[in-house]
N, C-alpha and C. Protein backbone atom coordinates (compact mmCIF):
# COMPACT_ATOMS: atom_id res chain seq x y z
N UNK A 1 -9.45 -6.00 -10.50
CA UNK A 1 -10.03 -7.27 -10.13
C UNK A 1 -10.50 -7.18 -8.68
N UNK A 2 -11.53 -7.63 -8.58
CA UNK A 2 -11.97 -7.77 -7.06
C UNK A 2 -11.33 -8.58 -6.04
N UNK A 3 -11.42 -8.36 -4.74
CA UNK A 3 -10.87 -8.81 -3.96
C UNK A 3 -11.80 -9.77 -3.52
N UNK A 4 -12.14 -11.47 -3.20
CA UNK A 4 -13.11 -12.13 -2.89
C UNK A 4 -12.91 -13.21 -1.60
N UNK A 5 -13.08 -13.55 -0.58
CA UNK A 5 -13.31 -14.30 0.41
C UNK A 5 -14.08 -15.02 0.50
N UNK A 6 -13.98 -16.23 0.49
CA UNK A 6 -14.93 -17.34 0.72
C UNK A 6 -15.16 -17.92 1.82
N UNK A 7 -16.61 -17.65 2.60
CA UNK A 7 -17.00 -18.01 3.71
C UNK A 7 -16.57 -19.63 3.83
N UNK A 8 -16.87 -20.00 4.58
CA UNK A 8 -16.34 -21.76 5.31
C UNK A 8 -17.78 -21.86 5.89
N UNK A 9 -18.30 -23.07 6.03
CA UNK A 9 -19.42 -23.26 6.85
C UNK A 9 -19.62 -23.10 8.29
N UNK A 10 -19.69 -22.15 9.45
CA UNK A 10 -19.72 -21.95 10.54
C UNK A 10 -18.36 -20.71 10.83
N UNK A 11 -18.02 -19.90 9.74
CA UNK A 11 -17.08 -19.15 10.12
C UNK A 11 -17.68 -17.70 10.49
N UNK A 12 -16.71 -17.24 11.35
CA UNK A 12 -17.55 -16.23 12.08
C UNK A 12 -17.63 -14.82 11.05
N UNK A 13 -17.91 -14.19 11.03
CA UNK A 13 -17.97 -12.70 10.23
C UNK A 13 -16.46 -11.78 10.46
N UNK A 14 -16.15 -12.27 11.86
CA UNK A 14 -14.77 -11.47 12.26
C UNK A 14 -13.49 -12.04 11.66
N UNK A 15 -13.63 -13.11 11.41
CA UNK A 15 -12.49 -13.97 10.76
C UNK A 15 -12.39 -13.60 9.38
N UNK A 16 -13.96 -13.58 8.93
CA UNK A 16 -13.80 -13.34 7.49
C UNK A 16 -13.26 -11.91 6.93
N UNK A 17 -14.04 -10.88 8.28
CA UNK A 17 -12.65 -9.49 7.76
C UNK A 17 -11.53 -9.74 8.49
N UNK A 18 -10.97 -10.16 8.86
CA UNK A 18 -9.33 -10.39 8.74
C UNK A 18 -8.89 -10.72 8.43
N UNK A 19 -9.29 -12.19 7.35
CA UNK A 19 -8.81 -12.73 6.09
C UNK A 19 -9.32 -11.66 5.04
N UNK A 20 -10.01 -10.50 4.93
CA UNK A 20 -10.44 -9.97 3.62
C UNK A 20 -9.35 -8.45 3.80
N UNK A 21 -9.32 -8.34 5.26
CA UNK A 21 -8.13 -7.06 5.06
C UNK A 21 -6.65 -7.33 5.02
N UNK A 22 -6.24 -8.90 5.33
CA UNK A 22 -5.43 -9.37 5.09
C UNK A 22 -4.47 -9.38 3.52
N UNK A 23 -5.84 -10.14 2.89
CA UNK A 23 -5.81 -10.01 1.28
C UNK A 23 -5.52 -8.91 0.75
N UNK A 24 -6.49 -8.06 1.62
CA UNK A 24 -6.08 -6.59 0.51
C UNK A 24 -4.58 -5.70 0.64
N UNK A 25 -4.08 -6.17 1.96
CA UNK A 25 -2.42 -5.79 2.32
C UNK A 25 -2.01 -6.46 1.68
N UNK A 26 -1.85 -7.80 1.24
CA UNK A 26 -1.43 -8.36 0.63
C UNK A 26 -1.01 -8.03 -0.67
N UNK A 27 -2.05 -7.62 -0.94
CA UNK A 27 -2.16 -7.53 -2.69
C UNK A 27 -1.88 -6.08 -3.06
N UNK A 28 -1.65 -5.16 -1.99
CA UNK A 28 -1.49 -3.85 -2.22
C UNK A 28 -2.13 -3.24 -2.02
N UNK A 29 -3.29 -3.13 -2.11
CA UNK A 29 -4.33 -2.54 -2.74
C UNK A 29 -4.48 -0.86 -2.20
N UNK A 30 -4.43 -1.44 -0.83
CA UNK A 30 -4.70 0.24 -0.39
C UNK A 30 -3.24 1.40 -0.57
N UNK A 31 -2.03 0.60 -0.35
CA UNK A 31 -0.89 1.48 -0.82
C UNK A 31 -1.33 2.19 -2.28
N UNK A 32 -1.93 1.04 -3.29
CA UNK A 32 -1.98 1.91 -4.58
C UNK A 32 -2.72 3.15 -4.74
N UNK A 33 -4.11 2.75 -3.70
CA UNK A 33 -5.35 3.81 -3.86
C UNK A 33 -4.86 4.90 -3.23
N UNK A 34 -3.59 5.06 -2.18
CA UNK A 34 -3.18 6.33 -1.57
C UNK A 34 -2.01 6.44 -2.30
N UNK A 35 -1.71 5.96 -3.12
CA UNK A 35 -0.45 6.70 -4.13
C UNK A 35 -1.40 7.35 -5.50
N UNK A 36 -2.78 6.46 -5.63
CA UNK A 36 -3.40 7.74 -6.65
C UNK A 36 -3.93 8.65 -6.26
N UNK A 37 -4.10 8.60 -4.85
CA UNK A 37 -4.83 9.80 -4.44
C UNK A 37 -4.98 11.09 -5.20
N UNK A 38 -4.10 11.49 -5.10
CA UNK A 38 -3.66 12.94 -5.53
C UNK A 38 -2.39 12.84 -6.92
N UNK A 39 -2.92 13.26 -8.00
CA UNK A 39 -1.96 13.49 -9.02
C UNK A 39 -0.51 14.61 -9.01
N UNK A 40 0.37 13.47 -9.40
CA UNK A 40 1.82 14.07 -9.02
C UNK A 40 2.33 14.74 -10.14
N UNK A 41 2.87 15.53 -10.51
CA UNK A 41 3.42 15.70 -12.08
C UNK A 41 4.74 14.69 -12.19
N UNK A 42 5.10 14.12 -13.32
CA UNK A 42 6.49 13.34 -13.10
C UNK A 42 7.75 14.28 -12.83
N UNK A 43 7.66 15.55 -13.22
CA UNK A 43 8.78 16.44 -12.34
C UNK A 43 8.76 16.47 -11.35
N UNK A 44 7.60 16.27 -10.33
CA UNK A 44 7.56 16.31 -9.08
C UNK A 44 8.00 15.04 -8.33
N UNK A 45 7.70 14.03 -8.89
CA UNK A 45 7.93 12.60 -8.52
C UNK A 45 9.16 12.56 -8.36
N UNK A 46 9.87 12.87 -9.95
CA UNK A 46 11.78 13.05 -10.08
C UNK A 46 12.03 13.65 -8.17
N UNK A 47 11.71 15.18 -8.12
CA UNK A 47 12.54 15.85 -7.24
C UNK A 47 11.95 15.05 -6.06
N UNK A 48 11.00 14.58 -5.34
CA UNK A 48 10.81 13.56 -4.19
C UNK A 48 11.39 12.62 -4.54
N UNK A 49 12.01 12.14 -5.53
CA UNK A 49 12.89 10.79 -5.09
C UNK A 49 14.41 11.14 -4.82
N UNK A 50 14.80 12.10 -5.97
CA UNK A 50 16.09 13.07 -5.45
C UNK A 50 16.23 13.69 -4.07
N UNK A 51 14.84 14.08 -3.48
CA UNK A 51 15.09 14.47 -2.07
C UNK A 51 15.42 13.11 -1.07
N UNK A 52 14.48 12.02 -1.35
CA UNK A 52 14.65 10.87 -0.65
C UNK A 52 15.78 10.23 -0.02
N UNK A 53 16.74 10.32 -1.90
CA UNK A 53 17.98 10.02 -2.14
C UNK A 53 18.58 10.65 -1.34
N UNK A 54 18.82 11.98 -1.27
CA UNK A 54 19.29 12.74 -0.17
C UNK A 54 19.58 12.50 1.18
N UNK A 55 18.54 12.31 1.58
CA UNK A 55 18.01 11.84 2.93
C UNK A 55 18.79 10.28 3.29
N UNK A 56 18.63 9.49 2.98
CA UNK A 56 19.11 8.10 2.72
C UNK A 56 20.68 8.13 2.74
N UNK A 57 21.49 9.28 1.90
CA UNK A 57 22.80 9.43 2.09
C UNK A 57 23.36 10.41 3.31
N UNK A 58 22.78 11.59 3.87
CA UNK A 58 23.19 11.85 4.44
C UNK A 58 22.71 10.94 5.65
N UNK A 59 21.88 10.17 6.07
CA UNK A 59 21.45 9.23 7.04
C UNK A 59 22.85 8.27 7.60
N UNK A 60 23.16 8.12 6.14
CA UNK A 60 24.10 7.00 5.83
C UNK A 60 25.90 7.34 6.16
N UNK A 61 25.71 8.47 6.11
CA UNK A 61 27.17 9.16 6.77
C UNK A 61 27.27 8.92 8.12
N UNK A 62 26.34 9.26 9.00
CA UNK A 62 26.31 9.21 10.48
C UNK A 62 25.52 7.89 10.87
């Protein structure tokens, strides 16, 4: 679905991209397009979250 902004009568152009890049943080959008970037295999996904996990516990000791 598109992302859409609706001008106001006398609104400046600068307002309107910071309400339109606003939206799109909002809504995700660009996190998703850099998580499809590049295709992961789901074995690979598994062991980066197992490493994560890792990380997170030994963090969590000290």
């Amino acid at each position: 679905m598109a992302t859409k902004v609706i001008a106001q009568p006398g609104e400046s152009i600068d307002s309107l991209i910071r309400k339109f890049n606003k939206k799109v943080q909002s809504e995700g959008i660009l996190a998703e397009i850099k998580k499809r970037e590049h295709y992961l295999k789901p074995s690979l996904r598994r062991q980066q979250k197992i490493q994560i996990a890792r990380k997170k516990y030994i963090r969590s000791k000290f």
